[in-house]
N, C-alpha and C. Protein backbone atom coordinates (compact mmCIF):
# COMPACT_ATOMS: atom_id res chain seq x y z
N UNK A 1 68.80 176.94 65.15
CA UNK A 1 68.64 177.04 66.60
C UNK A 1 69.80 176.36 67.32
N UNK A 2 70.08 175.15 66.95
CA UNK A 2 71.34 174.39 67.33
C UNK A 2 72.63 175.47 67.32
N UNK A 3 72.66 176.78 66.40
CA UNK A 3 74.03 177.58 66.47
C UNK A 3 74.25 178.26 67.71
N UNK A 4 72.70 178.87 68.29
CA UNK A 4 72.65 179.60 69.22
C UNK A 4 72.90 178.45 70.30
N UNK A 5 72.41 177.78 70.49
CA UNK A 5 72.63 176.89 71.45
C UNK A 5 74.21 176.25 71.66
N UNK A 6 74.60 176.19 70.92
CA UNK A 6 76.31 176.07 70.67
C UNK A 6 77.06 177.18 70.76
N UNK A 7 76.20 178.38 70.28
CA UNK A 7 77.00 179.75 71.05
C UNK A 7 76.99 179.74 72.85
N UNK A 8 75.68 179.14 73.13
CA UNK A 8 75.15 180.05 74.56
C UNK A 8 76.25 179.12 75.61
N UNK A 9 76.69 177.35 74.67
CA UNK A 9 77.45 176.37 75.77
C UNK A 9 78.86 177.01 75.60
N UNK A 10 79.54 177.38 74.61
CA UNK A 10 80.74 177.93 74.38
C UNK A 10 80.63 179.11 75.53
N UNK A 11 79.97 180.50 75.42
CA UNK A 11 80.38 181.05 76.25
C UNK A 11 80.63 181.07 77.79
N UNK A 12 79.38 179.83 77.94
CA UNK A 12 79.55 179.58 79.40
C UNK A 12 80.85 178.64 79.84
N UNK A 13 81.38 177.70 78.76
CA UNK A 13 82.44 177.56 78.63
C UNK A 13 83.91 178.17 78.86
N UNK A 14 84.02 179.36 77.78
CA UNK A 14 84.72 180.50 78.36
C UNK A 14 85.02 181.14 79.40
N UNK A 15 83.52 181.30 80.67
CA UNK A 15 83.35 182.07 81.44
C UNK A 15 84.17 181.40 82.45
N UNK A 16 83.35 179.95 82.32
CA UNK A 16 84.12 178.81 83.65
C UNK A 16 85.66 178.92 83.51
N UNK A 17 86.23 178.62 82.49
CA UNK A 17 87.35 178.57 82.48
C UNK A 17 88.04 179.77 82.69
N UNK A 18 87.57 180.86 82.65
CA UNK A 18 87.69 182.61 82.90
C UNK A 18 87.83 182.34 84.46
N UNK A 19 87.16 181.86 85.16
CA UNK A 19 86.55 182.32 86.92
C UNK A 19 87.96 180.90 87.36
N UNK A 20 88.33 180.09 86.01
CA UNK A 20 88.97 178.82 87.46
C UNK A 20 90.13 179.21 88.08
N UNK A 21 90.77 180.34 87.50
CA UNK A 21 92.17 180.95 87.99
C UNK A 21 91.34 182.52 88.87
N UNK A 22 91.22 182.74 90.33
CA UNK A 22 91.01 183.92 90.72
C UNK A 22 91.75 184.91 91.08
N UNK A 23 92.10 185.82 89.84
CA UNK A 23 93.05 186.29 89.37
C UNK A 23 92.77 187.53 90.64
N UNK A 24 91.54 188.05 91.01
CA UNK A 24 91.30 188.88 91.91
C UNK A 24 92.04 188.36 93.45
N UNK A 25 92.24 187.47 93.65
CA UNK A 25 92.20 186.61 95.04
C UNK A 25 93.72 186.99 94.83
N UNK A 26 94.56 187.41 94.46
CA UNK A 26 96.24 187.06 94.66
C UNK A 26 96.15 187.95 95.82
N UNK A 27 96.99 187.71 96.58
CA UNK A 27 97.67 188.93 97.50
C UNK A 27 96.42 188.99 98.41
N UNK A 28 95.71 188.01 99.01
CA UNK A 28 94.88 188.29 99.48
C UNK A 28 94.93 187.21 100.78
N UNK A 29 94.74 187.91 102.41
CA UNK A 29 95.46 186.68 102.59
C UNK A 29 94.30 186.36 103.71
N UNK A 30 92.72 186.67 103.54
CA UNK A 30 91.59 186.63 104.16
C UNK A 30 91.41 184.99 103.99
N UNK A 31 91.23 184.72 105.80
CA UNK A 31 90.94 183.37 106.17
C UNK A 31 89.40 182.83 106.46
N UNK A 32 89.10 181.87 105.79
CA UNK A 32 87.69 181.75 106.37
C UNK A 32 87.41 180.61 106.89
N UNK A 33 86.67 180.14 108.26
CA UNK A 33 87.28 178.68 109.20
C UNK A 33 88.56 177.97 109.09
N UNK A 34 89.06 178.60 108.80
CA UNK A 34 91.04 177.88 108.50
C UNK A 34 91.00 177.88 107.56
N UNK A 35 90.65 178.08 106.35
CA UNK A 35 91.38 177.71 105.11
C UNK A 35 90.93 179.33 104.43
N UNK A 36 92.40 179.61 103.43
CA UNK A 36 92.34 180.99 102.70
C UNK A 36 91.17 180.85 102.18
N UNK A 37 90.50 181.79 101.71
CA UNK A 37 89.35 182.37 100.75
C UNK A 37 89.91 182.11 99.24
N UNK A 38 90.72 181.79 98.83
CA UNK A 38 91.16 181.58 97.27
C UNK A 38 90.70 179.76 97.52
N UNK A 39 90.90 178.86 98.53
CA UNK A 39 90.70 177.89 98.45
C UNK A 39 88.64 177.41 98.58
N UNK A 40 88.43 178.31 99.29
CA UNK A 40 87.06 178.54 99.37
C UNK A 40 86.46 178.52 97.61
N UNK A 41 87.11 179.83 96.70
CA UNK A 41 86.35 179.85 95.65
C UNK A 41 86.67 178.60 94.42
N UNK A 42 87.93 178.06 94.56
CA UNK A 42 87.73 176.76 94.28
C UNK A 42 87.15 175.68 94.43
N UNK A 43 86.84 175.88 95.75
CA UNK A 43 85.67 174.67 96.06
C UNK A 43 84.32 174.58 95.37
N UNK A 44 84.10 176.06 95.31
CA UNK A 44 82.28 176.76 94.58
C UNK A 44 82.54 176.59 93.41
N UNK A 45 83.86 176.57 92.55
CA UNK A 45 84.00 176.73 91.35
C UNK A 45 83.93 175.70 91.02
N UNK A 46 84.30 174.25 91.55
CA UNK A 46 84.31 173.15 91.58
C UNK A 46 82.37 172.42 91.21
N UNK A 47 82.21 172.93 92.35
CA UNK A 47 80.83 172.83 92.85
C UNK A 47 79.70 173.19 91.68
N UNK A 48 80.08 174.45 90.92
CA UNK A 48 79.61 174.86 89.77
C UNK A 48 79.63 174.27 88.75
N UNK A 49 81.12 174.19 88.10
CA UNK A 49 81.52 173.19 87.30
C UNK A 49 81.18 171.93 87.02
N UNK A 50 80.87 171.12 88.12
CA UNK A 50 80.24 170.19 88.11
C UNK A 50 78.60 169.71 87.84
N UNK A 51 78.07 171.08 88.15
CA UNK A 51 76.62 171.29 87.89
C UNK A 51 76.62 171.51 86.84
N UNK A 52 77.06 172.70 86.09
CA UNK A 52 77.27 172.96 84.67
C UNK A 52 77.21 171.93 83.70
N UNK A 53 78.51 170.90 84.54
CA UNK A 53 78.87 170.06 83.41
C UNK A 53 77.63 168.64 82.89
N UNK A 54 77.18 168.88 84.32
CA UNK A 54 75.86 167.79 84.43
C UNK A 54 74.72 168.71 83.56
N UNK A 55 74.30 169.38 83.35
CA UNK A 55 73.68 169.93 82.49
C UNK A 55 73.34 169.73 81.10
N UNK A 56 74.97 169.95 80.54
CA UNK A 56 75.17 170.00 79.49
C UNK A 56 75.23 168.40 78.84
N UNK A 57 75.51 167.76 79.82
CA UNK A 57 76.02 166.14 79.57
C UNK A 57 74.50 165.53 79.29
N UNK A 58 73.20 166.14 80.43
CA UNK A 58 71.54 165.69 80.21
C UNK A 58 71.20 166.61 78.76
N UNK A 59 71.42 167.81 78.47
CA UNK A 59 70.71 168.72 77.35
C UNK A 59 71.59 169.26 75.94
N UNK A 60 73.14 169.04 75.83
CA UNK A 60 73.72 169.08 74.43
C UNK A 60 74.58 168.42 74.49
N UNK A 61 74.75 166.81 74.69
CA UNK A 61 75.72 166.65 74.77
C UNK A 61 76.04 165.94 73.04
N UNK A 62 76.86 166.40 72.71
CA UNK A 62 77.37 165.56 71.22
C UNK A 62 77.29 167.35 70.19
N UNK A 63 76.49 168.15 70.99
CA UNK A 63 76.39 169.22 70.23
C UNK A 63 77.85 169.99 69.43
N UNK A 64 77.60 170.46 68.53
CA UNK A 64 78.60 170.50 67.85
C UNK A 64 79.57 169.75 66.84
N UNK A 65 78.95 168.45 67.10
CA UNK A 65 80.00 167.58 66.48
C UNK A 65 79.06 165.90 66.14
N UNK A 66 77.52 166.25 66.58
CA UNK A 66 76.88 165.01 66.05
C UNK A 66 76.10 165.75 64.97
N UNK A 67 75.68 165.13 64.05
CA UNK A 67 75.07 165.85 62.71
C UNK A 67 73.43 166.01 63.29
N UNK A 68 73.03 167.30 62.97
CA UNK A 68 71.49 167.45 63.69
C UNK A 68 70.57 166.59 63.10
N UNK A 69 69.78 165.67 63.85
CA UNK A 69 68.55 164.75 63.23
C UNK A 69 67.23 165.80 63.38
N UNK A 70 66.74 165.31 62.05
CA UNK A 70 65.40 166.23 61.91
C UNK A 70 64.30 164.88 61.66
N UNK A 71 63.42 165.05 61.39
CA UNK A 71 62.08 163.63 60.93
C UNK A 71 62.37 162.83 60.39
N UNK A 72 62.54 164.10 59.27
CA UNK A 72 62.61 163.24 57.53
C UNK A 72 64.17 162.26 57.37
N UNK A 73 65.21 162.61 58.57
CA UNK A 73 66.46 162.18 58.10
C UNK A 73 66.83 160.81 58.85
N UNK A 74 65.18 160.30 59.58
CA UNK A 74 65.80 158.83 60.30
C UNK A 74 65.88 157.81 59.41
């Protein structure tokens, strides 16, 4: 169960780091209350990231790289 669960943090991993460059946003020069819209989705991405990361830090953190404890192995 621990693999899937180390699959499901990796991809969301991937994804974040996929969305932190908005490769869609170039050439785009839409303003929203003064500041461009590329600076906008950094802020959310930020905003995300940070939630994400709090997540993972309360529910796997060491995953991957602490040896899994079961009953019998304390």
């Amino acid at each position: 169960m621990r693999y899937v669960e180390l699959a499901g943090w990796t991809i969301v991993a991937v994804v974040l780091c996929t969305l932190a460059i908005p490769w869609f946003l170039w050439g785009d020069a839409t303003v929203v209350t003064g500041f461009p819209l590329w600076l906008w989705w950094h802020v959310g991405w930020m905003v995300l990231t940070a939630l994400v990361f709090w997540l993972f830090a309360n529910r796997a953190w060491g995953i991957g790289i602490e040896p899994e404890v079961t009953e019998g192995s304390r």
